[in-house]
PDB file of N, CA and C in Angstrom:
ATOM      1  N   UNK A   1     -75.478  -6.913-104.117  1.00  0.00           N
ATOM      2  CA  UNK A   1     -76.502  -7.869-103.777  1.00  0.00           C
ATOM      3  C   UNK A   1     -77.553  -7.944-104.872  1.00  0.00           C
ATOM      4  N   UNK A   2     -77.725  -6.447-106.011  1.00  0.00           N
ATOM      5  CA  UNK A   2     -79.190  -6.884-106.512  1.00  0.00           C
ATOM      6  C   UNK A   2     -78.745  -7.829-107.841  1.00  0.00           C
ATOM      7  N   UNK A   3     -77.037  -7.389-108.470  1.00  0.00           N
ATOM      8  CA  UNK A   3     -76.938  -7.930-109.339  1.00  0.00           C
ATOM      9  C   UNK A   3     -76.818  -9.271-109.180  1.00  0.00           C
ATOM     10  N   UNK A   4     -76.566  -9.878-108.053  1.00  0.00           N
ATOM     11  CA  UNK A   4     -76.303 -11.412-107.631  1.00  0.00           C
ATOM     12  C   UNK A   4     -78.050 -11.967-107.557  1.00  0.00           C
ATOM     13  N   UNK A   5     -78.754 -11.416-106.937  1.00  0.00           N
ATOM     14  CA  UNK A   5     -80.021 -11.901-106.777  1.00  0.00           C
ATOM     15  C   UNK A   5     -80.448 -11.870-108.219  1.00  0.00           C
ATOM     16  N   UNK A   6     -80.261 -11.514-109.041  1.00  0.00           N
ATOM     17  CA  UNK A   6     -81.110 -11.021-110.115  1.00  0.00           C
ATOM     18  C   UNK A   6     -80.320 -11.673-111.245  1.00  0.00           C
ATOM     19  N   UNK A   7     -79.175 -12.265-110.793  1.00  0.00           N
ATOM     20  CA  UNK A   7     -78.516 -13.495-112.605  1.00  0.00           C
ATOM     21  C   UNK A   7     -79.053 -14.301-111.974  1.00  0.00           C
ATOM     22  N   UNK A   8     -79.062 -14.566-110.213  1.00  0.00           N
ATOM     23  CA  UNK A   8     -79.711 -15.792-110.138  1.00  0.00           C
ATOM     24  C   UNK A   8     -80.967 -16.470-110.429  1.00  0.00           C
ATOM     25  N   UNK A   9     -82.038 -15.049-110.161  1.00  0.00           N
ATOM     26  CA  UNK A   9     -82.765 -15.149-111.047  1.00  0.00           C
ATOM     27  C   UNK A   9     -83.437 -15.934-112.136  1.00  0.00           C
ATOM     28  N   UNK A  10     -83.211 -14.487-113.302  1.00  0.00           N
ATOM     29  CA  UNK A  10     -83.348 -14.846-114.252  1.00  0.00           C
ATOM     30  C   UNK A  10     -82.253 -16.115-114.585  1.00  0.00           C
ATOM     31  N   UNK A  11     -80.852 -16.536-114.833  1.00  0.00           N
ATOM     32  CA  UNK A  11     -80.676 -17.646-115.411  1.00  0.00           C
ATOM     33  C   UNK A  11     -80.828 -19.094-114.669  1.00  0.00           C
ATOM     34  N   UNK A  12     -81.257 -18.780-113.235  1.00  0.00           N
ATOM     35  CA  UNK A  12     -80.767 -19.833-112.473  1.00  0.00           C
ATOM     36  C   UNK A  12     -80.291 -19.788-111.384  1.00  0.00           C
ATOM     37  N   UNK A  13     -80.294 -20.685-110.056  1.00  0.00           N
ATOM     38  CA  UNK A  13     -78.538 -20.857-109.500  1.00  0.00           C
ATOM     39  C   UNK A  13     -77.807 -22.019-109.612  1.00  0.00           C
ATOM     40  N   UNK A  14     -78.348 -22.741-110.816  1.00  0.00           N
ATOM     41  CA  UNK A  14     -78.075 -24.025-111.192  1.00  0.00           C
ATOM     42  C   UNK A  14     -77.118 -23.470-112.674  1.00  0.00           C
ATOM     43  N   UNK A  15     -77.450 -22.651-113.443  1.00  0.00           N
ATOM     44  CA  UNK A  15     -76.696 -22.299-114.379  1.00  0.00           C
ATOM     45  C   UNK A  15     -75.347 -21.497-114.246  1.00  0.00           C
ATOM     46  N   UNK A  16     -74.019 -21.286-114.885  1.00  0.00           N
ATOM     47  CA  UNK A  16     -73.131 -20.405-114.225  1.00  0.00           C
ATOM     48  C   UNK A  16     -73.112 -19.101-114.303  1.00  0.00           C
ATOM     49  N   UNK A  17     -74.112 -18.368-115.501  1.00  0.00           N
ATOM     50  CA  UNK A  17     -74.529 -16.855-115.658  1.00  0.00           C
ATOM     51  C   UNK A  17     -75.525 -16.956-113.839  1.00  0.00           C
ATOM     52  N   UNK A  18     -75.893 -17.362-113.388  1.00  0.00           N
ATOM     53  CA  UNK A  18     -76.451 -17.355-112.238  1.00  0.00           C
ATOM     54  C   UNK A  18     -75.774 -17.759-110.908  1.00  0.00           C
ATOM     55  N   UNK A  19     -74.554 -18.286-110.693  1.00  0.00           N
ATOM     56  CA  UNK A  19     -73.854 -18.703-109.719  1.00  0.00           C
ATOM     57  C   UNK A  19     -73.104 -17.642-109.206  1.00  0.00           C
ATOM     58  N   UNK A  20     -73.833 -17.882-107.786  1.00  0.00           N
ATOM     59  CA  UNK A  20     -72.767 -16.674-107.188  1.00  0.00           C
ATOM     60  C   UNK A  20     -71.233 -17.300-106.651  1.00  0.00           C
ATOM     61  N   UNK A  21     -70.512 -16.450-106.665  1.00  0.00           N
ATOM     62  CA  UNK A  21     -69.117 -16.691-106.365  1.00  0.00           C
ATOM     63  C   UNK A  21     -68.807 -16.423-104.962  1.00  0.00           C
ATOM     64  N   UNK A  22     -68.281 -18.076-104.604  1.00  0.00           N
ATOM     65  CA  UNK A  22     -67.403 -17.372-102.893  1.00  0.00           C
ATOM     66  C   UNK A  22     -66.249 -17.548-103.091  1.00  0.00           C
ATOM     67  N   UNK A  23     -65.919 -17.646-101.707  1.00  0.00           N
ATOM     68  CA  UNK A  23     -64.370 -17.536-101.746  1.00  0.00           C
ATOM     69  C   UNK A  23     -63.976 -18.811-101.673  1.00  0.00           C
ATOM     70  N   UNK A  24     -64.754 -19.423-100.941  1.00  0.00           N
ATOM     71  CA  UNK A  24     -64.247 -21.028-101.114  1.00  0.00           C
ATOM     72  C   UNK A  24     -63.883 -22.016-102.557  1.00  0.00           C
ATOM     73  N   UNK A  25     -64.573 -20.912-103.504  1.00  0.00           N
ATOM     74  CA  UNK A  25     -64.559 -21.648-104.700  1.00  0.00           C
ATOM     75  C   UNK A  25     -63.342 -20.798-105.835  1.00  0.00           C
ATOM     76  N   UNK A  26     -63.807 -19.692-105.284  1.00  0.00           N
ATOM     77  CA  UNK A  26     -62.310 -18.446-105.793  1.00  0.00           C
ATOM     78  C   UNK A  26     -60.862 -19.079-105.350  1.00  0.00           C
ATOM     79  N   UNK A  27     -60.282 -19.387-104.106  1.00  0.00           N
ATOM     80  CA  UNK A  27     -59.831 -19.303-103.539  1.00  0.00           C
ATOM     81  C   UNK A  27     -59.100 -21.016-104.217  1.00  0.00           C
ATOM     82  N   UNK A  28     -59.966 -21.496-104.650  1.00  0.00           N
ATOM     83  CA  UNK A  28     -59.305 -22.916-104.856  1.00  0.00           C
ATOM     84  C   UNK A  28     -58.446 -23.099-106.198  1.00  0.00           C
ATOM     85  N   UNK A  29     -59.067 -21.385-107.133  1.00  0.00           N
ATOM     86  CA  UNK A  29     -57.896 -21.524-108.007  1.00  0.00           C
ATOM     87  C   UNK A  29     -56.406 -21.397-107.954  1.00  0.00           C
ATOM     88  N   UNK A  30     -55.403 -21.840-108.368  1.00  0.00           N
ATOM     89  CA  UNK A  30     -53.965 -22.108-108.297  1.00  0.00           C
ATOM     90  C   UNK A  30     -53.142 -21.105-109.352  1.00  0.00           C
ATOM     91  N   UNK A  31     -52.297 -21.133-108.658  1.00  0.00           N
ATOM     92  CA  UNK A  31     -51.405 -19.894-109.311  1.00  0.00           C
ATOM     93  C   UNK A  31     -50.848 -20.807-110.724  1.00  0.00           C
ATOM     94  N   UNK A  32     -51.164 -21.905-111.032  1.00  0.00           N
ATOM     95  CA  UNK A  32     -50.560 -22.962-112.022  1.00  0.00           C
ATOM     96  C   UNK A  32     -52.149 -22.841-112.992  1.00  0.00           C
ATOM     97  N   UNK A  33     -53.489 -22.533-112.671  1.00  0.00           N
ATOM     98  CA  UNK A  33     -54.315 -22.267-113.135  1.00  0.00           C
ATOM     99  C   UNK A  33     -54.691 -21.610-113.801  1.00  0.00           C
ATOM    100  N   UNK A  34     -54.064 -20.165-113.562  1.00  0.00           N
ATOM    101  CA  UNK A  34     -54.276 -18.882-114.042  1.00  0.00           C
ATOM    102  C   UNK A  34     -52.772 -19.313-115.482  1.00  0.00           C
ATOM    103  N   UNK A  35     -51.748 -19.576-114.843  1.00  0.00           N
ATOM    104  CA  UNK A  35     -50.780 -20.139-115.873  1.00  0.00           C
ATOM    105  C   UNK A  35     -51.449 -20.585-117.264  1.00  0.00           C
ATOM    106  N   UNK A  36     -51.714 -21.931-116.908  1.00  0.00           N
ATOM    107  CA  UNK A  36     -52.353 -22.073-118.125  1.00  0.00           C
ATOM    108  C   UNK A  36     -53.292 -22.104-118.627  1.00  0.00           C
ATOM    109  N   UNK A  37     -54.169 -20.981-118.066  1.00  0.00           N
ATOM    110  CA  UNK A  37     -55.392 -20.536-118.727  1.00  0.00           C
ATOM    111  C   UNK A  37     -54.614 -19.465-119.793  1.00  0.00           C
ATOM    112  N   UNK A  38     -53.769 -18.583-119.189  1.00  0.00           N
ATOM    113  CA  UNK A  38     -53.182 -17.518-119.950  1.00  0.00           C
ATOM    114  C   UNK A  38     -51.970 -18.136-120.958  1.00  0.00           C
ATOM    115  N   UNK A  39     -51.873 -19.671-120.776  1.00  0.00           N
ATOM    116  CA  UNK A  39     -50.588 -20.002-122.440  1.00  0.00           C
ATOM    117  C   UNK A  39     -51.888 -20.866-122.997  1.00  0.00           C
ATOM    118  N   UNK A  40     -53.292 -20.789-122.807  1.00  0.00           N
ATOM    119  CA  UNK A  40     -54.549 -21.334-123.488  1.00  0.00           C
ATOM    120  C   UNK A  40     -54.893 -20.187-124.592  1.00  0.00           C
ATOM    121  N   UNK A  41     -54.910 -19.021-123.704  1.00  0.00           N
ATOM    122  CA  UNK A  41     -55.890 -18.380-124.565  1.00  0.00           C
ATOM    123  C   UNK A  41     -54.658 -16.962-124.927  1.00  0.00           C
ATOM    124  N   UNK A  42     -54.019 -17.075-124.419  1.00  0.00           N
ATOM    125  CA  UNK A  42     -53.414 -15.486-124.794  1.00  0.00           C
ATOM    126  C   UNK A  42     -51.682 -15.696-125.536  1.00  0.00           C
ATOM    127  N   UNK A  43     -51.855 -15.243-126.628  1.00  0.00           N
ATOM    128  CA  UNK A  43     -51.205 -16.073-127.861  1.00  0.00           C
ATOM    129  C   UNK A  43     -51.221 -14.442-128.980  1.00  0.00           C
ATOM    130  N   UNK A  44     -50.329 -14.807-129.856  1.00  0.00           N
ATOM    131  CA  UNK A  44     -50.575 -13.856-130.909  1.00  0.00           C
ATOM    132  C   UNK A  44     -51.793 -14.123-132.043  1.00  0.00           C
ATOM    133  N   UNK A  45     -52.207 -15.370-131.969  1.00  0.00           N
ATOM    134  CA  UNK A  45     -53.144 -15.130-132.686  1.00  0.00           C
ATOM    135  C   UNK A  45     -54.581 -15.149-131.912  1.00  0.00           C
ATOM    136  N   UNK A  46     -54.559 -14.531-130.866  1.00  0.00           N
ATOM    137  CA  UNK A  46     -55.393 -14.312-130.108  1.00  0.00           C
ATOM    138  C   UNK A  46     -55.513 -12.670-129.322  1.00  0.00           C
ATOM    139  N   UNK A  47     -54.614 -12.081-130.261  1.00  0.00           N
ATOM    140  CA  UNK A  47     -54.745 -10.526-130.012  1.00  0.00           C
ATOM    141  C   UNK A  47     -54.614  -9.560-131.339  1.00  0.00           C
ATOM    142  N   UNK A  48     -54.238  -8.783-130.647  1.00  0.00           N
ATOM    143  CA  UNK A  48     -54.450  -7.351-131.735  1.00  0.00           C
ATOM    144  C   UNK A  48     -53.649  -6.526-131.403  1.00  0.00           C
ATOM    145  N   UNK A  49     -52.071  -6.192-131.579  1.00  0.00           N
ATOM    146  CA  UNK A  49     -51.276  -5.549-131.611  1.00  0.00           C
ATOM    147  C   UNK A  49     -51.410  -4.406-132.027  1.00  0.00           C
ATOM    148  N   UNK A  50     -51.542  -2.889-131.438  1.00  0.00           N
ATOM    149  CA  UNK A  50     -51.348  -1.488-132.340  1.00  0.00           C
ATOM    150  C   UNK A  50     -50.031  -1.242-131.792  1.00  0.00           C
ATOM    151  N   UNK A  51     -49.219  -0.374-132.775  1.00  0.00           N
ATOM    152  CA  UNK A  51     -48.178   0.238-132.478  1.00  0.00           C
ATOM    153  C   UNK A  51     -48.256   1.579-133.145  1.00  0.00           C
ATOM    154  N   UNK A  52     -48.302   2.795-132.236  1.00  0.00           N
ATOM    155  CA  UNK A  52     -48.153   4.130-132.510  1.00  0.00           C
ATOM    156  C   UNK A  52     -47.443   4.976-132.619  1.00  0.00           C
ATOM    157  N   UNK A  53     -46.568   5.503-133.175  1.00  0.00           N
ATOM    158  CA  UNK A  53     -45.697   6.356-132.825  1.00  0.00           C
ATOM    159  C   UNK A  53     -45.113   6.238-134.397  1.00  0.00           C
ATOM    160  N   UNK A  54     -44.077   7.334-134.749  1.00  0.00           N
ATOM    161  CA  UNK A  54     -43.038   7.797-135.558  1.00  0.00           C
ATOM    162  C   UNK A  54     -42.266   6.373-136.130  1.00  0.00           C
ATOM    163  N   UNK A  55     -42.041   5.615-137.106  1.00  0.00           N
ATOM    164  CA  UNK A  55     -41.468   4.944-137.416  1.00  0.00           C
ATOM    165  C   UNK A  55     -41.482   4.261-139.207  1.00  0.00           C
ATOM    166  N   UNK A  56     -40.901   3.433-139.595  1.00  0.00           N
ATOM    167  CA  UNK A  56     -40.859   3.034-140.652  1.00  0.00           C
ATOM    168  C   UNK A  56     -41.634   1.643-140.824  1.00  0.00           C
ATOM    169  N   UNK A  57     -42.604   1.577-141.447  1.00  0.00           N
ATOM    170  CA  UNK A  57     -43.733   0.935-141.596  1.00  0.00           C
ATOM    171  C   UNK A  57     -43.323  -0.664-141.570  1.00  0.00           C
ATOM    172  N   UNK A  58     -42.565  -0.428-142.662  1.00  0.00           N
ATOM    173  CA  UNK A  58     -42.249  -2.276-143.135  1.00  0.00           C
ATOM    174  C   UNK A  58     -41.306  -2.764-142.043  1.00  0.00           C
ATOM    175  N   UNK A  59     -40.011  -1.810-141.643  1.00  0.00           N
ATOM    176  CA  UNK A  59     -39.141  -2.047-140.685  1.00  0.00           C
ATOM    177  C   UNK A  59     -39.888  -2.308-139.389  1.00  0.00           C
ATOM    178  N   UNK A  60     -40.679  -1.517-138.609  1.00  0.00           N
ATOM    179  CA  UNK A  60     -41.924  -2.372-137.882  1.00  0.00           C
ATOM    180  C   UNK A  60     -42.373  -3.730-137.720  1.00  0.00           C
ATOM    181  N   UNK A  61     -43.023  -3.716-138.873  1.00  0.00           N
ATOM    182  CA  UNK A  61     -43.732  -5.127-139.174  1.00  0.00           C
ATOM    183  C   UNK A  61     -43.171  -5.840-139.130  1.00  0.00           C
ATOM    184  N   UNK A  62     -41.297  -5.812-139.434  1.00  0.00           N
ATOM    185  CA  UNK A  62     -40.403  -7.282-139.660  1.00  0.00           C
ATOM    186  C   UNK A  62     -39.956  -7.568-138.136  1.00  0.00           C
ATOM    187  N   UNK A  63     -39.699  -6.133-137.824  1.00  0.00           N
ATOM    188  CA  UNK A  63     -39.604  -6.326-136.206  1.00  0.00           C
ATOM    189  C   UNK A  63     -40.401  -7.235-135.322  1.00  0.00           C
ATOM    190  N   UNK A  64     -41.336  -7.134-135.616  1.00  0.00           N
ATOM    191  CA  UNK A  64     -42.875  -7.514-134.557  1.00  0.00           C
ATOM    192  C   UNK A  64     -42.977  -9.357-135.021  1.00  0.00           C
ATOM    193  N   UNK A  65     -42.902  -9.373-136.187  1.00  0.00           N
ATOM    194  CA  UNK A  65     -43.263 -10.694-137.090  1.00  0.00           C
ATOM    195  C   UNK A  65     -41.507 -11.558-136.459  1.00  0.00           C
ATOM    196  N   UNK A  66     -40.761 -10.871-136.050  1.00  0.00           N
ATOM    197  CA  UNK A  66     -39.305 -11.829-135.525  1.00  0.00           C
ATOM    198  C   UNK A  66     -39.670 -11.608-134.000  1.00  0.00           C
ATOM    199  N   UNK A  67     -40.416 -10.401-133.835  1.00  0.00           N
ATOM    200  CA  UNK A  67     -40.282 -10.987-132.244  1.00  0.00           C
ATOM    201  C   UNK A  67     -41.096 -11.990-132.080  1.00  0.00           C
ATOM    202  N   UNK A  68     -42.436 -12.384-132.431  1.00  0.00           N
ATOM    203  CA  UNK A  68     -43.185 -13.251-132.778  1.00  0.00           C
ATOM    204  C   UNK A  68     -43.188 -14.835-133.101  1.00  0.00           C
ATOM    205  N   UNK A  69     -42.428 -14.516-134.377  1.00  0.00           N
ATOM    206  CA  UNK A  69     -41.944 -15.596-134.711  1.00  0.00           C
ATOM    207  C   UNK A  69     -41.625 -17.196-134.360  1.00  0.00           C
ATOM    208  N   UNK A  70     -41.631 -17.626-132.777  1.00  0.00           N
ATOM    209  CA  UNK A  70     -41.629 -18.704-132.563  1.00  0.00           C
ATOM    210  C   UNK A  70     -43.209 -18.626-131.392  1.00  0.00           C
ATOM    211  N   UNK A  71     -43.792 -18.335-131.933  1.00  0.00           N
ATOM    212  CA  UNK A  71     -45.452 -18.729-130.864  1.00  0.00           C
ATOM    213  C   UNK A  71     -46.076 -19.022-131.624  1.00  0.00           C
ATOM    214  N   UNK A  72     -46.747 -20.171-131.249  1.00  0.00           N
ATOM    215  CA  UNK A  72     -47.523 -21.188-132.054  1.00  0.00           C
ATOM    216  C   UNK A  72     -48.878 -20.844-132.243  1.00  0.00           C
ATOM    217  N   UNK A  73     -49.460 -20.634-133.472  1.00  0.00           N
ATOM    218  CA  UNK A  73     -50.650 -19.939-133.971  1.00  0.00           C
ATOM    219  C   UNK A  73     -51.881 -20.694-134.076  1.00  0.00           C
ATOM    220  N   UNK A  74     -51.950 -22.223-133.424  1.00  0.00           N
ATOM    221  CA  UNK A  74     -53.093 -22.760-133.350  1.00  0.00           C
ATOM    222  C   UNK A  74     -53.272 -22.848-132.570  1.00  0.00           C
ATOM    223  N   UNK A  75     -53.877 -23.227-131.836  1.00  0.00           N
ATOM    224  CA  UNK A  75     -55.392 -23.784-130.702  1.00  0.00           C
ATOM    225  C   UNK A  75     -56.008 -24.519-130.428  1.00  0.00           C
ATOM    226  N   UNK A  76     -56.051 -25.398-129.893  1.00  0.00           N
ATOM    227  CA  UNK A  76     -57.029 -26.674-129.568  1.00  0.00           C
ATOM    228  C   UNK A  76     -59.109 -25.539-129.716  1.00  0.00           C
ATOM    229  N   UNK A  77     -59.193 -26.638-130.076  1.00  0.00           N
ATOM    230  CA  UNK A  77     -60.924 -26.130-129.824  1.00  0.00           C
ATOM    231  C   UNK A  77     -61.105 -25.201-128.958  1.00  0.00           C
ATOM    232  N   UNK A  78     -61.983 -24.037-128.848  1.00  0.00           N
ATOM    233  CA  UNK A  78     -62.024 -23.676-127.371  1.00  0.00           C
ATOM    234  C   UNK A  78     -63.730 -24.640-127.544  1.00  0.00           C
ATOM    235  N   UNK A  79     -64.322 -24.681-125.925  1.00  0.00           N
ATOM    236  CA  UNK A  79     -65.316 -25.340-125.425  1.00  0.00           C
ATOM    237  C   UNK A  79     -66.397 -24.430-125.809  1.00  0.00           C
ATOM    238  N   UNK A  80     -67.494 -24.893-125.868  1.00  0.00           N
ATOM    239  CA  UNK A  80     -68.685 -24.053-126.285  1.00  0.00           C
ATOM    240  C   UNK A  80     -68.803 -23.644-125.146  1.00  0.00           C
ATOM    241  N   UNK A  81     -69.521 -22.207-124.991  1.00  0.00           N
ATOM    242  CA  UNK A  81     -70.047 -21.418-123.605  1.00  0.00           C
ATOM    243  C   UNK A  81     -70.947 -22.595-123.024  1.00  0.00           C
ATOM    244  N   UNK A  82     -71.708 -22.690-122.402  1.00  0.00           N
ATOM    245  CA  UNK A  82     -73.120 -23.327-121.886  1.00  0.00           C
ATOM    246  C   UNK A  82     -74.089 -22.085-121.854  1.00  0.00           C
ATOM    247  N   UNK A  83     -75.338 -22.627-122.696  1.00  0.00           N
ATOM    248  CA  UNK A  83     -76.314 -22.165-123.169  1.00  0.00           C
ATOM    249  C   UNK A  83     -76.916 -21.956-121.591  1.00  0.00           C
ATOM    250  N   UNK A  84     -78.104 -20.558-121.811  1.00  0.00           N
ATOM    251  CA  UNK A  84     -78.734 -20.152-120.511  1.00  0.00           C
ATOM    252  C   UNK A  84     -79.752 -20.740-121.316  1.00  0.00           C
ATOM    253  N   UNK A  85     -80.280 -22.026-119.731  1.00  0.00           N
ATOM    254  CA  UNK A  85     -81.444 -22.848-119.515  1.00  0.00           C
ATOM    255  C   UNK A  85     -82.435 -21.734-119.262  1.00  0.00           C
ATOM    256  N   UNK A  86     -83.541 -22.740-118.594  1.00  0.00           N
ATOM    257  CA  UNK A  86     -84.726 -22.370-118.002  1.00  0.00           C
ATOM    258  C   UNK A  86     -85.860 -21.601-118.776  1.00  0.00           C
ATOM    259  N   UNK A  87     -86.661 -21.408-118.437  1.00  0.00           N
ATOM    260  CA  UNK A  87     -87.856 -20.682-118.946  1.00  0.00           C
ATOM    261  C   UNK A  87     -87.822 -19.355-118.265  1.00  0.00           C
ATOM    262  N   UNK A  88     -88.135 -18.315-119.094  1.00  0.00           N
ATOM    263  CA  UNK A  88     -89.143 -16.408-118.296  1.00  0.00           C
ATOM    264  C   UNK A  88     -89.821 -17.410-117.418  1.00  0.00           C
ATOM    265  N   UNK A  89     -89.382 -16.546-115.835  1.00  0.00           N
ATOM    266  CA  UNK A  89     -90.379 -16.945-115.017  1.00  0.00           C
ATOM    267  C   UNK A  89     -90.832 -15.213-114.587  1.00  0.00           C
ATOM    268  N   UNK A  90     -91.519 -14.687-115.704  1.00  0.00           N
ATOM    269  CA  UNK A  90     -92.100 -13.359-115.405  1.00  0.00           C
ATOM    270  C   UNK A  90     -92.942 -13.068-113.837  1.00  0.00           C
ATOM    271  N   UNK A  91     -92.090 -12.121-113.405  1.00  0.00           N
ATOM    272  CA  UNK A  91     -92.766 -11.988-112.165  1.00  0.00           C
ATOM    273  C   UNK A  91     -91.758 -11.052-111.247  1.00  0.00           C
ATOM    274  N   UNK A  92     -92.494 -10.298-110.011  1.00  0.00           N
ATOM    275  CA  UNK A  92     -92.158  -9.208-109.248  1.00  0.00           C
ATOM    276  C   UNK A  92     -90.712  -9.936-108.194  1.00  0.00           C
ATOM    277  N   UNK A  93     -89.579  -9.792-107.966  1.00  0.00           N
ATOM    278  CA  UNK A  93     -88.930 -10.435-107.119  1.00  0.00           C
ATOM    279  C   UNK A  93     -88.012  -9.284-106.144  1.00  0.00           C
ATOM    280  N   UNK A  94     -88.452 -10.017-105.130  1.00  0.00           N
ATOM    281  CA  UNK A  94     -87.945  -8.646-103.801  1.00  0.00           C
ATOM    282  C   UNK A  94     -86.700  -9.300-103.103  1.00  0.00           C
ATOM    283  N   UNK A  95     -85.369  -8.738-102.928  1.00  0.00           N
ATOM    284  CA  UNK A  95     -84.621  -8.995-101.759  1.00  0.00           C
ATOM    285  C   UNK A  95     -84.410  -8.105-101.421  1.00  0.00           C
ATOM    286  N   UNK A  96     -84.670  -8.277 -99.302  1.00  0.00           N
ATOM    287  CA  UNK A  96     -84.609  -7.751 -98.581  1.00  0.00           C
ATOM    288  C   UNK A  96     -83.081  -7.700 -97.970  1.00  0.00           C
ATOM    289  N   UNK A  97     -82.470  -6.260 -97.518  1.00  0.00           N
ATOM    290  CA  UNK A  97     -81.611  -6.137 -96.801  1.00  0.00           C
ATOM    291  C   UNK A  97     -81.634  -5.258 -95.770  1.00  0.00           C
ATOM    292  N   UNK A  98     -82.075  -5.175 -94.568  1.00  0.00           N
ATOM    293  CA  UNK A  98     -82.412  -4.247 -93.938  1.00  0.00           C
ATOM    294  C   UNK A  98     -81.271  -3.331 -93.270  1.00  0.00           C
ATOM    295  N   UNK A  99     -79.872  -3.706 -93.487  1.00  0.00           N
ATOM    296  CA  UNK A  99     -78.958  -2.938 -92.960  1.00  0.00           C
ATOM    297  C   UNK A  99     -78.505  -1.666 -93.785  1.00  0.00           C
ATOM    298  N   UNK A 100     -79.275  -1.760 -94.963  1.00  0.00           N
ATOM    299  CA  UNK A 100     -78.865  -0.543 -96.218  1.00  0.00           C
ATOM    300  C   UNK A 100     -80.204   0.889 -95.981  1.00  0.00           C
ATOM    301  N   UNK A 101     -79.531   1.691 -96.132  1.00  0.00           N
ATOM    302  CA  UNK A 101     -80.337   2.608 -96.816  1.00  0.00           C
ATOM    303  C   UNK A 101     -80.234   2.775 -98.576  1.00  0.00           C
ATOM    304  N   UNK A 102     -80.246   1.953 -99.344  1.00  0.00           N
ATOM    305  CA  UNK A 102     -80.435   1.984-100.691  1.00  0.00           C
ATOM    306  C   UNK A 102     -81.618   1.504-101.205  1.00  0.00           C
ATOM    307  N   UNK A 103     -82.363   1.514-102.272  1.00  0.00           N
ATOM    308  CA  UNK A 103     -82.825   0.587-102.963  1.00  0.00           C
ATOM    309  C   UNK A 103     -82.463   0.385-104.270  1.00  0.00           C
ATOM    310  N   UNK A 104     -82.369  -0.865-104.911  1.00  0.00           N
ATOM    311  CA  UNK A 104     -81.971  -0.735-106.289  1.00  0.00           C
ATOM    312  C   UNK A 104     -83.044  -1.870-107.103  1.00  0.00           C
ATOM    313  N   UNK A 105     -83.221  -1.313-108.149  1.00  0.00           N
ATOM    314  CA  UNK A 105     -84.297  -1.569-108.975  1.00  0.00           C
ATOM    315  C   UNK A 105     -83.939  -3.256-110.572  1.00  0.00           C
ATOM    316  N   UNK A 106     -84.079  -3.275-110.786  1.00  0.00           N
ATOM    317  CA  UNK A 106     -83.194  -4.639-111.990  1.00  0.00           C
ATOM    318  C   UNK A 106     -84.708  -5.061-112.854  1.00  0.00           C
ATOM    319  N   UNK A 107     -84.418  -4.800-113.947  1.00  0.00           N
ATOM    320  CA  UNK A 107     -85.295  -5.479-114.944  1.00  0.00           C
ATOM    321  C   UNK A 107     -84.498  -5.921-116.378  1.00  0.00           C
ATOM    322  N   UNK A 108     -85.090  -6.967-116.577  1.00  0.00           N
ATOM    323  CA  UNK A 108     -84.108  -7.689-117.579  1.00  0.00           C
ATOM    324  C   UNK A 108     -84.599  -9.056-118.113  1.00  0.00           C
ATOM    325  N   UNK A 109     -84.065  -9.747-118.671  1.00  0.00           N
ATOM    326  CA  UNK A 109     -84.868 -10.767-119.281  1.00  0.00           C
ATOM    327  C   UNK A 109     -83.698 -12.129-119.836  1.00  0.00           C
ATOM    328  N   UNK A 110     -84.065 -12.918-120.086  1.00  0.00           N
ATOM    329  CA  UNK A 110     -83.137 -14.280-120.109  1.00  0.00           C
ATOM    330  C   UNK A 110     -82.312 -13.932-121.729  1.00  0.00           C
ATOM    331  N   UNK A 111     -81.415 -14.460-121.431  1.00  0.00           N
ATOM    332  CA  UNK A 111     -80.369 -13.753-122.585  1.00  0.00           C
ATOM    333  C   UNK A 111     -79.257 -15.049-123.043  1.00  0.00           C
ATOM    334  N   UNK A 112     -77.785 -14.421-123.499  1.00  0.00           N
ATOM    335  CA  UNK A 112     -76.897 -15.555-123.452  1.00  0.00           C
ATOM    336  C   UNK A 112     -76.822 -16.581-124.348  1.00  0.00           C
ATOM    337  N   UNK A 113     -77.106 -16.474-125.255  1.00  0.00           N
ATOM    338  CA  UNK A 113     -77.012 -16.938-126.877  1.00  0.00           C
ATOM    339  C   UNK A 113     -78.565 -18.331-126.546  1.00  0.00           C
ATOM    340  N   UNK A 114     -79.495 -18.203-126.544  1.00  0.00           N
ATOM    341  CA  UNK A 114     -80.962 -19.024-126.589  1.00  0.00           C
ATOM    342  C   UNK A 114     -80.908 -19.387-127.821  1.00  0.00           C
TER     343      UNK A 114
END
């Protein structure tokens, strides 16, 4: 609860560093979504391969570079993040939960490439 009260906060609940997540909105992603988010972004030239162990260096590399070999190494643009709006609205902010015995504390300040 404090970290949800507290992006909303500071960035907003109009911004998405500030939007809390339900399920209604979780729930509407598609198993065809996650698909091609992951042939968007997850690619060989979008990682970092280590390989450890006992072996012959170059024989390796030719290995890896043929298994490779037919995935396509460009990319459409990716989208710029969205910049965190709003102004410091410096000041004390309390949420109440009365069913907890916790308290938790949050100080922090507007961030997110300004």
């Amino acid at each position: 609860m404090a970290e949800r009260e507290f992006a909303g906060v500071v960035y907003g609940k109009d911004s998405p560093y500030g939007w809390d997540m339900q399920y209604a909105t979780v729930n509407r992603i598609t198993r065809a979504d996650l698909q091609d988010f992951y042939k968007r972004y997850f690619f060989p030239a979008n990682i970092v391969l280590g390989v450890w162990g006992d072996f012959d260096t170059a024989g390796m590399k030719a290995k890896i570079e043929k298994l490779f070999s037919d995935f396509a190494v460009e990319q459409p643009p990716v989208p710029e993040f969205p910049k965190a709006g709003g102004q410091a609205a410096p000041g004390t902010y309390l949420a109440v939960k009365k069913d907890v015995k916790q308290t938790f504390f949050s100080i922090g300040q507007l961030g997110g490439g300004i």
